[in-house]
N, C-alpha and C. Protein backbone atom coordinates (compact mmCIF):
# COMPACT_ATOMS: atom_id res chain seq x y z
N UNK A 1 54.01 20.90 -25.91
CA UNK A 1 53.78 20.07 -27.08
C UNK A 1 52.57 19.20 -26.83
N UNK A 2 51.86 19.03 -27.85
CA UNK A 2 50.67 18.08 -28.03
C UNK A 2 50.78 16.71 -27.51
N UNK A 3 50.32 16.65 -26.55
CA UNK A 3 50.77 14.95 -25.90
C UNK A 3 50.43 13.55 -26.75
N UNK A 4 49.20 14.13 -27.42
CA UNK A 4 48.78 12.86 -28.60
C UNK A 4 49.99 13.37 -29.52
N UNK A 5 50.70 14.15 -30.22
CA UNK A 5 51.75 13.97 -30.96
C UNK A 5 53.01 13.68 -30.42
N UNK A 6 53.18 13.71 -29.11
CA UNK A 6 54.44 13.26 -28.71
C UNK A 6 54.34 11.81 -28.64
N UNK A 7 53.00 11.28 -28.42
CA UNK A 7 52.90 9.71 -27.92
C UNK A 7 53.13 8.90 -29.71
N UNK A 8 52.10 9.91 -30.39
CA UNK A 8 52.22 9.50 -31.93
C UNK A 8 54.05 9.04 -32.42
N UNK A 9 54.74 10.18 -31.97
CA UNK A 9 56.06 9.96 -32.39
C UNK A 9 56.67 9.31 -31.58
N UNK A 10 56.47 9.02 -30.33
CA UNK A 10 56.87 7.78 -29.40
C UNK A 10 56.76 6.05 -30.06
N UNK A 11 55.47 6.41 -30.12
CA UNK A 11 55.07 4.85 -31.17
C UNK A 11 55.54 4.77 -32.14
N UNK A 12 55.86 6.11 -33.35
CA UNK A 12 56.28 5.51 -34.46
C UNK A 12 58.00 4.59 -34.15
N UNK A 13 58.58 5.67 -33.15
CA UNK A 13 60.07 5.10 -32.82
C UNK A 13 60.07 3.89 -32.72
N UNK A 14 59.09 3.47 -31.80
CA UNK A 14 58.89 2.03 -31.05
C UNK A 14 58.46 1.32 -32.53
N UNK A 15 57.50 1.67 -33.16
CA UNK A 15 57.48 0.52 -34.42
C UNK A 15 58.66 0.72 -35.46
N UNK A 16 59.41 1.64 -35.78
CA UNK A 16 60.84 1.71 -36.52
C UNK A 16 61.69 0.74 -35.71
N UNK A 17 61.83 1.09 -34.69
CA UNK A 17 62.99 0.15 -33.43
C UNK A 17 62.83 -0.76 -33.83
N UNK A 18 61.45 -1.53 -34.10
CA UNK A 18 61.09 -2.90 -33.50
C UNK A 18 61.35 -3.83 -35.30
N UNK A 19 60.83 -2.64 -36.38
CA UNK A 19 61.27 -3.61 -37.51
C UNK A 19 62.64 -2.99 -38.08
N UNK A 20 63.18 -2.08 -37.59
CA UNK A 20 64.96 -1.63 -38.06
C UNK A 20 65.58 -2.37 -37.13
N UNK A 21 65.38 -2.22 -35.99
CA UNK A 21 66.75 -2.33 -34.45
C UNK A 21 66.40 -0.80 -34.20
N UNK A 22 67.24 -0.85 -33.15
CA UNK A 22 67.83 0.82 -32.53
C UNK A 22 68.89 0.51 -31.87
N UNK A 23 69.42 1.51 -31.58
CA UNK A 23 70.46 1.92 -31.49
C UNK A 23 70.69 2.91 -30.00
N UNK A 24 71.66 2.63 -28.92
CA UNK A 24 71.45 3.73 -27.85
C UNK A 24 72.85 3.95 -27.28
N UNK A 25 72.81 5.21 -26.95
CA UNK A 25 73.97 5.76 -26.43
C UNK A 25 74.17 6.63 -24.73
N UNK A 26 74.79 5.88 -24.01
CA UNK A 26 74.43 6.36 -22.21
C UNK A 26 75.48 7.62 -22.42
N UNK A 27 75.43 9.07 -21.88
CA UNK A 27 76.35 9.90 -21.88
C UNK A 27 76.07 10.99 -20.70
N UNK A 28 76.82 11.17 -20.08
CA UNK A 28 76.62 12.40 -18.80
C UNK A 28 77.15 13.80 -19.54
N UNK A 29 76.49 15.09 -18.85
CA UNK A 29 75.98 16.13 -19.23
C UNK A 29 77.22 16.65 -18.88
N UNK A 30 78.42 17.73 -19.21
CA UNK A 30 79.69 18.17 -18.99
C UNK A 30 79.84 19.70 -19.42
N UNK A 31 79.89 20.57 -18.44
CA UNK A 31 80.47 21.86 -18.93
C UNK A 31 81.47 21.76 -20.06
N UNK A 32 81.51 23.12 -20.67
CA UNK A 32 82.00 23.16 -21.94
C UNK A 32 83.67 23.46 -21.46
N UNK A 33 83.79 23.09 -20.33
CA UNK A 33 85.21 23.12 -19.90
C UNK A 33 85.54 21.48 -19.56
N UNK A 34 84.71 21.13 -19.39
CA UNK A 34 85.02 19.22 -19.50
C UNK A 34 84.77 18.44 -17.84
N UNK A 35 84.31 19.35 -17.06
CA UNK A 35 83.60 19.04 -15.56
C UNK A 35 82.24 18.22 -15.66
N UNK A 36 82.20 17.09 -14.95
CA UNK A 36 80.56 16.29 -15.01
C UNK A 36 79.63 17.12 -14.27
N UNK A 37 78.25 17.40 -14.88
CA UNK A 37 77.63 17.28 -14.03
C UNK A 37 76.90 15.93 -13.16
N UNK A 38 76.14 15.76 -12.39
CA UNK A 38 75.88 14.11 -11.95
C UNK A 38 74.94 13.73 -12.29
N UNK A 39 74.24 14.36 -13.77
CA UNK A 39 73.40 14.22 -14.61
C UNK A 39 73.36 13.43 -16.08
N UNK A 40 72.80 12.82 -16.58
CA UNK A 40 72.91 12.63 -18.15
C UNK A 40 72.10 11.83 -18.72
N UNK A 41 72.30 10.99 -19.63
CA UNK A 41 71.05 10.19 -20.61
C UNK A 41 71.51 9.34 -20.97
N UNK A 42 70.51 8.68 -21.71
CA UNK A 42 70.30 7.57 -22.78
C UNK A 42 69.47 8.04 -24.34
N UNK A 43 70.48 8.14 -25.32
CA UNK A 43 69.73 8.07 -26.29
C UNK A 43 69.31 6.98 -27.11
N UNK A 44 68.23 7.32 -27.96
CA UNK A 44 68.19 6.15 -28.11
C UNK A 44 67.47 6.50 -29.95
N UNK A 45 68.05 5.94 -30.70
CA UNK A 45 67.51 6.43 -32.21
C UNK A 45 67.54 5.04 -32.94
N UNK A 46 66.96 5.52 -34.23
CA UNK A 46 66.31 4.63 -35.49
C UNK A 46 66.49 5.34 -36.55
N UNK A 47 67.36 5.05 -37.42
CA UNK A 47 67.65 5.84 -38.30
C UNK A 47 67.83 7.55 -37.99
N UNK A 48 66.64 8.47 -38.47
CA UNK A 48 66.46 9.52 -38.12
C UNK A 48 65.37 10.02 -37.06
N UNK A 49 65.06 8.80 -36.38
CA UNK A 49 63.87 9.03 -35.40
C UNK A 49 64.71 9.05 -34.17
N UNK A 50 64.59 9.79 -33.47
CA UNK A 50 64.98 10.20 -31.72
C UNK A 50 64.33 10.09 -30.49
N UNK A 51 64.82 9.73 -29.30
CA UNK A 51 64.20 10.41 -28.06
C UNK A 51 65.21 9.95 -27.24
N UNK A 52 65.19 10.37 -25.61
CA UNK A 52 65.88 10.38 -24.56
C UNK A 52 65.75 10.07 -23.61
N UNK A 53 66.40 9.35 -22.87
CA UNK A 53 65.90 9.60 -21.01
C UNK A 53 66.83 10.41 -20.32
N UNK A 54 66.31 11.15 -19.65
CA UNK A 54 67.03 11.72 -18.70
C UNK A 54 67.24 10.93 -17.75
N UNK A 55 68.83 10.57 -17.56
CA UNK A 55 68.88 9.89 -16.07
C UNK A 55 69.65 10.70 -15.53
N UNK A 56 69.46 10.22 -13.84
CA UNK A 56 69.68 11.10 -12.55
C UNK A 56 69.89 12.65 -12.22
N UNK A 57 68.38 12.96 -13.19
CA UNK A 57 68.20 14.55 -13.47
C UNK A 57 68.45 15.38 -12.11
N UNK A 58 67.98 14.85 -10.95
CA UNK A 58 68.15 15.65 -9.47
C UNK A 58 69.00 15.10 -8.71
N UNK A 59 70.47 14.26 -9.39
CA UNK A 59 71.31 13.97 -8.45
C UNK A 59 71.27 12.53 -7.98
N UNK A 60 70.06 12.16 -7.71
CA UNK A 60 69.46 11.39 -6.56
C UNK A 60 68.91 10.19 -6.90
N UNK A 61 68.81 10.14 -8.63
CA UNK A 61 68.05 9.07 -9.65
C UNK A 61 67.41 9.22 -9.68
N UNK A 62 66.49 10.77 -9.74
CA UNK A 62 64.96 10.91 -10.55
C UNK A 62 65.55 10.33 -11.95
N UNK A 63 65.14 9.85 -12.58
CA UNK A 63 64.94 10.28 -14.44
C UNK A 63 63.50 10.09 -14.68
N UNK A 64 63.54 10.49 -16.24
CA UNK A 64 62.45 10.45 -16.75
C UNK A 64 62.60 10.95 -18.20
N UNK A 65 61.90 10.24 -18.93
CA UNK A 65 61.36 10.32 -21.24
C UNK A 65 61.65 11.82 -21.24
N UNK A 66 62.78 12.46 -22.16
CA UNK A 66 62.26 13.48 -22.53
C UNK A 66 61.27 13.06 -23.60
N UNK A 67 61.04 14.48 -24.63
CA UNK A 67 60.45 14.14 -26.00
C UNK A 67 61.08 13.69 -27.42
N UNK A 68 60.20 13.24 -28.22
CA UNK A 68 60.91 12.44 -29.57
C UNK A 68 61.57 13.98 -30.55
N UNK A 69 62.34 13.27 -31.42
CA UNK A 69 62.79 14.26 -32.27
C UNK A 69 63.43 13.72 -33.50
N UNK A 70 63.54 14.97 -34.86
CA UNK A 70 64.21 13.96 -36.07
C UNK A 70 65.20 14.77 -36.04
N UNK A 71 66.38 13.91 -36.88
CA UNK A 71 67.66 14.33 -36.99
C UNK A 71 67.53 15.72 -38.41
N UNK A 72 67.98 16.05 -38.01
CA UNK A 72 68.14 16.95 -39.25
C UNK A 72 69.91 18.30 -39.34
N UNK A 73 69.64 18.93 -40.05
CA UNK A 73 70.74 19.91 -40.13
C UNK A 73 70.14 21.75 -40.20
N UNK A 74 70.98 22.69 -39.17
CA UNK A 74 70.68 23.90 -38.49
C UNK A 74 70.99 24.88 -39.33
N UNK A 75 71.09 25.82 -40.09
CA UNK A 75 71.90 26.51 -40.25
C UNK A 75 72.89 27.42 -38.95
N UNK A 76 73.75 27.35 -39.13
CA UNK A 76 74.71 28.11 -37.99
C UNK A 76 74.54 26.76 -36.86
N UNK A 77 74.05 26.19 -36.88
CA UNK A 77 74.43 24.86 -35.78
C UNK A 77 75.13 23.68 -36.48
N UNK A 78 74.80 23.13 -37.64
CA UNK A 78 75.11 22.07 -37.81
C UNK A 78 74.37 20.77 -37.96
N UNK A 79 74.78 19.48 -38.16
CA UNK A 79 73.76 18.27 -38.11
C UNK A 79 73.46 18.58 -36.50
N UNK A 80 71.99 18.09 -35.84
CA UNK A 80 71.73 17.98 -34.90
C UNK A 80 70.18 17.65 -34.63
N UNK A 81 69.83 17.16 -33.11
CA UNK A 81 68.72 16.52 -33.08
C UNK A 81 68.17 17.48 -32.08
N UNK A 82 67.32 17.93 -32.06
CA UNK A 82 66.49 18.87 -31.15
C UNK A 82 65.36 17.58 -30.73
N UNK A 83 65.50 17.76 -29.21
CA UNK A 83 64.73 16.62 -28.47
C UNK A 83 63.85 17.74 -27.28
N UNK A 84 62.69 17.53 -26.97
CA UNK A 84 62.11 17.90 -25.87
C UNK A 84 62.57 18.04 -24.52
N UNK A 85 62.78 19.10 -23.33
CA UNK A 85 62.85 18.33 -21.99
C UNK A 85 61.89 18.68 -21.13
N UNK A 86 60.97 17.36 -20.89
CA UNK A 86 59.67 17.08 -20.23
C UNK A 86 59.43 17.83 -18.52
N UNK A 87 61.09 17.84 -17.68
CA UNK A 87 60.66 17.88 -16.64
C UNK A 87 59.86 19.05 -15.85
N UNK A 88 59.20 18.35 -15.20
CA UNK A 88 58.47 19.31 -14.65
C UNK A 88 58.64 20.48 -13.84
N UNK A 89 59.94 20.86 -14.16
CA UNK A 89 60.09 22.20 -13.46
C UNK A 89 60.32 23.42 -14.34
N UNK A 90 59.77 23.05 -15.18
CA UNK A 90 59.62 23.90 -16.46
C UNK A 90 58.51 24.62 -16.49
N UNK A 91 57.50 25.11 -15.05
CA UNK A 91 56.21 25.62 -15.07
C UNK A 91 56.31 26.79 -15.60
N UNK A 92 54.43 26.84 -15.68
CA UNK A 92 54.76 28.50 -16.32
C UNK A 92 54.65 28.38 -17.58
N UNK A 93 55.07 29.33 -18.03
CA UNK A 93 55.24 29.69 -19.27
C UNK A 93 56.65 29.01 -20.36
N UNK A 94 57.45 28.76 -19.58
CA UNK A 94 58.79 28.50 -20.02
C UNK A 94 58.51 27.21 -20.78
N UNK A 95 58.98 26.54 -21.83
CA UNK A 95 59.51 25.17 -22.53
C UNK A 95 60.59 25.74 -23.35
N UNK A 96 61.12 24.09 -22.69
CA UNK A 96 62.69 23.88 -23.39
C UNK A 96 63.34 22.37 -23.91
N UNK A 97 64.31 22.46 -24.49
CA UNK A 97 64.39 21.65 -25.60
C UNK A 97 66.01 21.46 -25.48
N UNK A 98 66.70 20.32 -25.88
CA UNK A 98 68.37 20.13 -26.05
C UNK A 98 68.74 19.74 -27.67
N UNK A 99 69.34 21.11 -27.75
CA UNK A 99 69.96 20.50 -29.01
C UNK A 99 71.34 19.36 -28.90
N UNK A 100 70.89 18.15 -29.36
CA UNK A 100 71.86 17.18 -28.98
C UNK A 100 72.81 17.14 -30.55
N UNK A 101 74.22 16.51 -30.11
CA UNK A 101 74.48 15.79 -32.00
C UNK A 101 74.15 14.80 -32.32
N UNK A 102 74.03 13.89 -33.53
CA UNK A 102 73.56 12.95 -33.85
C UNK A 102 74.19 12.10 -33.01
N UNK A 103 73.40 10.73 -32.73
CA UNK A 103 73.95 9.69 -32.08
C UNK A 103 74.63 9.80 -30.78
N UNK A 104 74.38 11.23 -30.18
CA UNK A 104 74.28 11.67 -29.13
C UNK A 104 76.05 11.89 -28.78
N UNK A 105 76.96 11.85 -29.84
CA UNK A 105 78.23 11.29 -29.56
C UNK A 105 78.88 12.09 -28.64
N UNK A 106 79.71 10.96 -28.01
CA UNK A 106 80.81 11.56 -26.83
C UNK A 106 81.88 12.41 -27.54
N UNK A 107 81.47 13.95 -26.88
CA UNK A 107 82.55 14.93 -27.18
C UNK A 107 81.82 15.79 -27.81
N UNK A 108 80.70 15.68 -28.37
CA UNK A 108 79.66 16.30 -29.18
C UNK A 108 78.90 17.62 -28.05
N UNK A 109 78.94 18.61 -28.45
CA UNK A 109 78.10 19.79 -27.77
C UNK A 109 76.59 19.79 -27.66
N UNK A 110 76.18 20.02 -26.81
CA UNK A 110 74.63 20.22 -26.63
C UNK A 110 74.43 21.57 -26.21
N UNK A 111 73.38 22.05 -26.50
CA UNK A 111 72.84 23.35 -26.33
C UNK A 111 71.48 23.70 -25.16
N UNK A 112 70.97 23.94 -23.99
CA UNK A 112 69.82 24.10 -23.63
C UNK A 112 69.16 25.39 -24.28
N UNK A 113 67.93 25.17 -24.93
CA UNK A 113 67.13 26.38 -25.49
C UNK A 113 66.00 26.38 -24.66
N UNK A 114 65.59 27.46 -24.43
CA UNK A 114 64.13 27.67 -23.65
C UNK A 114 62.97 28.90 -24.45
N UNK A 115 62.05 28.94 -24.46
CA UNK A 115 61.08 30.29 -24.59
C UNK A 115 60.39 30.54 -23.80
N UNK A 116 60.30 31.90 -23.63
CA UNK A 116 58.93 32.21 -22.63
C UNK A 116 58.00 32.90 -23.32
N UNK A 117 56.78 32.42 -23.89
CA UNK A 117 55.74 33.21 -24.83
C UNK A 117 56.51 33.23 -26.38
N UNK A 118 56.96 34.24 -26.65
CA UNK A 118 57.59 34.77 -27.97
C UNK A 118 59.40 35.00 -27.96
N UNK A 119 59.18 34.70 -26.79
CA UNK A 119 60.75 35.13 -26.28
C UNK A 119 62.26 33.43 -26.28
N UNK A 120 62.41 33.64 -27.12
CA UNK A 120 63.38 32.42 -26.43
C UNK A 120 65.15 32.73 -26.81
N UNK A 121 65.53 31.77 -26.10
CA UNK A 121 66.87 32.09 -25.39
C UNK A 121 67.65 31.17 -25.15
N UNK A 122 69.11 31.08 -25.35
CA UNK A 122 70.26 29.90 -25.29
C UNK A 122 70.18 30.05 -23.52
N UNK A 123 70.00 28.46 -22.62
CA UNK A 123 69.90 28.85 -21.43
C UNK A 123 71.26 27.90 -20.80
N UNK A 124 72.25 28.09 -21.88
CA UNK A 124 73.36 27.19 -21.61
C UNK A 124 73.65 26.35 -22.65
N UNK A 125 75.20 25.38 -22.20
CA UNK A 125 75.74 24.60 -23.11
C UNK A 125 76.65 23.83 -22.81
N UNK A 126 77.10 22.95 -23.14
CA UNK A 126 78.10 22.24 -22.79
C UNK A 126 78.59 20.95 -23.86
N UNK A 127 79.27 19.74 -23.26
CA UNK A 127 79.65 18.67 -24.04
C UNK A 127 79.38 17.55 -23.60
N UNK A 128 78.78 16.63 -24.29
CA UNK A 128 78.61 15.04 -23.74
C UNK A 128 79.83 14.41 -23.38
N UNK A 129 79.77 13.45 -22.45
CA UNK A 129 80.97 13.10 -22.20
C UNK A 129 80.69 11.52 -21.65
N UNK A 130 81.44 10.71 -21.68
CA UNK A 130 80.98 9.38 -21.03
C UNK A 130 80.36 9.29 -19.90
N UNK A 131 79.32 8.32 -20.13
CA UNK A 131 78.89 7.69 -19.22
C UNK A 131 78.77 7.74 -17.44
N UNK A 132 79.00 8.53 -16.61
CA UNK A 132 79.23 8.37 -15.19
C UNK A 132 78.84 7.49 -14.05
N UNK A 133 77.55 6.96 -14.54
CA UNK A 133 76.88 6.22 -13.36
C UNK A 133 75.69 7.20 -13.09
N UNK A 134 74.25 6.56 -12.84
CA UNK A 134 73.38 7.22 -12.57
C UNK A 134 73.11 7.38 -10.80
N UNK A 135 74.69 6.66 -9.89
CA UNK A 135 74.49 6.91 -8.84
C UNK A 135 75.32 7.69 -8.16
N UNK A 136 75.68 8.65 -8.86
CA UNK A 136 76.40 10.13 -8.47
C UNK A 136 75.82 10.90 -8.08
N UNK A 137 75.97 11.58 -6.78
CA UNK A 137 74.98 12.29 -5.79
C UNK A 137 76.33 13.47 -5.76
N UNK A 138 75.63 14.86 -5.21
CA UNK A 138 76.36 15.69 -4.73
C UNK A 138 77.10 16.78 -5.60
N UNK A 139 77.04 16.21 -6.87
CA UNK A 139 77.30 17.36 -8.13
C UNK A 139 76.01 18.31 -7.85
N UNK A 140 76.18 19.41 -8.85
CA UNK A 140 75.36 20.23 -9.47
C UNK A 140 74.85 19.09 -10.84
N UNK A 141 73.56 19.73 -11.06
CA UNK A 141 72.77 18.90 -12.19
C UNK A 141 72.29 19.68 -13.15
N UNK A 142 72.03 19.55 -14.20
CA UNK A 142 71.82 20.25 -15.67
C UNK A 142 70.05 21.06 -15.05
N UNK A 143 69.91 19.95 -14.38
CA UNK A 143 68.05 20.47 -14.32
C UNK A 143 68.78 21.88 -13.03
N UNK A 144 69.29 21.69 -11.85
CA UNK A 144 69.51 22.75 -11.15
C UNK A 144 70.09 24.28 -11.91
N UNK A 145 71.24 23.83 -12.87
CA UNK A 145 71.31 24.79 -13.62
C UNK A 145 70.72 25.34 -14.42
N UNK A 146 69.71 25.32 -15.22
CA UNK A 146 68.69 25.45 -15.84
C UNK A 146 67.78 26.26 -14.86
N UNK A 147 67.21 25.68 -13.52
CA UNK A 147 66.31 26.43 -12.69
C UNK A 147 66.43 27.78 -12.46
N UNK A 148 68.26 28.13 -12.10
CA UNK A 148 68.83 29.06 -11.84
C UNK A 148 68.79 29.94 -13.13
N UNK A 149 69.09 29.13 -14.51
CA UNK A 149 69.11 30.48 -15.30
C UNK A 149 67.69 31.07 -15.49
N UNK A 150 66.68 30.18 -16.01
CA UNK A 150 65.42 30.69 -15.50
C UNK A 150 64.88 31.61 -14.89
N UNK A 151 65.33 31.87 -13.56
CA UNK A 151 65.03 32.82 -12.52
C UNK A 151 66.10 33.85 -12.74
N UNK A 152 67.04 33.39 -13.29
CA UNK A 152 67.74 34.85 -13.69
C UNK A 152 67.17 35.60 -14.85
N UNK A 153 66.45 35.05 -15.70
CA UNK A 153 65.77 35.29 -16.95
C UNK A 153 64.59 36.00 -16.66
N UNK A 154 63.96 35.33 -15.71
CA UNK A 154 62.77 35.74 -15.14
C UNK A 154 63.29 37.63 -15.04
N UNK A 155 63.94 37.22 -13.97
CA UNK A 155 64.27 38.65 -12.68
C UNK A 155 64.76 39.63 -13.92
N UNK A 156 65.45 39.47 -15.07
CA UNK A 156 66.11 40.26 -16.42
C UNK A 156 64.67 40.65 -16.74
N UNK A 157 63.37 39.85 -17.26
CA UNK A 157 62.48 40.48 -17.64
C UNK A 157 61.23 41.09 -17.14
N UNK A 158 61.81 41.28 -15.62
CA UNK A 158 60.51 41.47 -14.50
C UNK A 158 59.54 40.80 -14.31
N UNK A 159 59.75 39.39 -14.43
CA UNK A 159 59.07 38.56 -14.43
C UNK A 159 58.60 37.94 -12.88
N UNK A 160 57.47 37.96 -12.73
CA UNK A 160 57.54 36.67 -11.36
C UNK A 160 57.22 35.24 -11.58
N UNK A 161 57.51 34.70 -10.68
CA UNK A 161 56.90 33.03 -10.91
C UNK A 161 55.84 32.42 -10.77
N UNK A 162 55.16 31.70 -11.45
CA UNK A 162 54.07 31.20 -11.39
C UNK A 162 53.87 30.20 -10.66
């Protein structure tokens, strides 16, 4: 994504926030069987304006901004907010994106989507779930799982790594 349009929609949030309020919600990342990973976020919205942090993406308290996003409605998904995810282990060719629910709510499903070129693909899923603490070490993490399907995606399309 265009970094002057991600910063563009960064600022507009920040000037909505600043004359609406905002609004934020802390939630850890949970298999769709109801297990934490030791991963999760902060959302944070304005009406229909979005964005995220990823906290303790590697376990260990990396985080870091995903990208902004508007609320809207899917067909075959539902209301939902498609947000960017920035981290950098997304080289290559690959970008990917979380379909979150509005207001990020606890119990609410999220989706990881990825593409490679023309190609894209559900690279997982699960459910938000409260809060854990961003100092949970020793789980598996949404970004590790993700790496792995990747390279399984890769190796499916004879792909090597860049």
């Amino acid at each position: 994504m265009n970094k002057y349009l991600m910063l563009s929609a960064a600022a507009l949030l920040a000037g909505t926030a600043a004359a609406q309020g905002y609004e934020t919600q802390k939630f850890s990342f949970g298999t769709a069987g109801g297990n934490s990973y030791c991963d999760g976020g902060e959302g944070v919205w304005s009406g229909n304006l979005y964005t995220w942090n990823h906290l303790n993406a590697d376990c260990a308290g990396y985080s870091y901004w995903g990208g902004p996003g508007i609320a809207g409605k899917t067909r075959g998904i539902g209301k939902n907010v498609v947000l960017f995810d920035n981290v950098p282990q997304y080289s290559g060719s690959y970008l990917c994106s979380i379909d979150f629910p509005p207001k990020f709510k606890i119990g609410g499903t999220f989706t990881l989507w990825c593409v490679n070129g023309s190609v894209p693909f559900e690279a997982g899923s699960g459910v938000l779930l409260p809060f854990q603490g961003e100092a949970r070490k020793g789980a598996k993490s949404t970004r590790s799982l993700l790496g792995t399907l990747i390279a399984e995606h890769r190796s499916r399309m004879g792909e090597t790594k860049n």
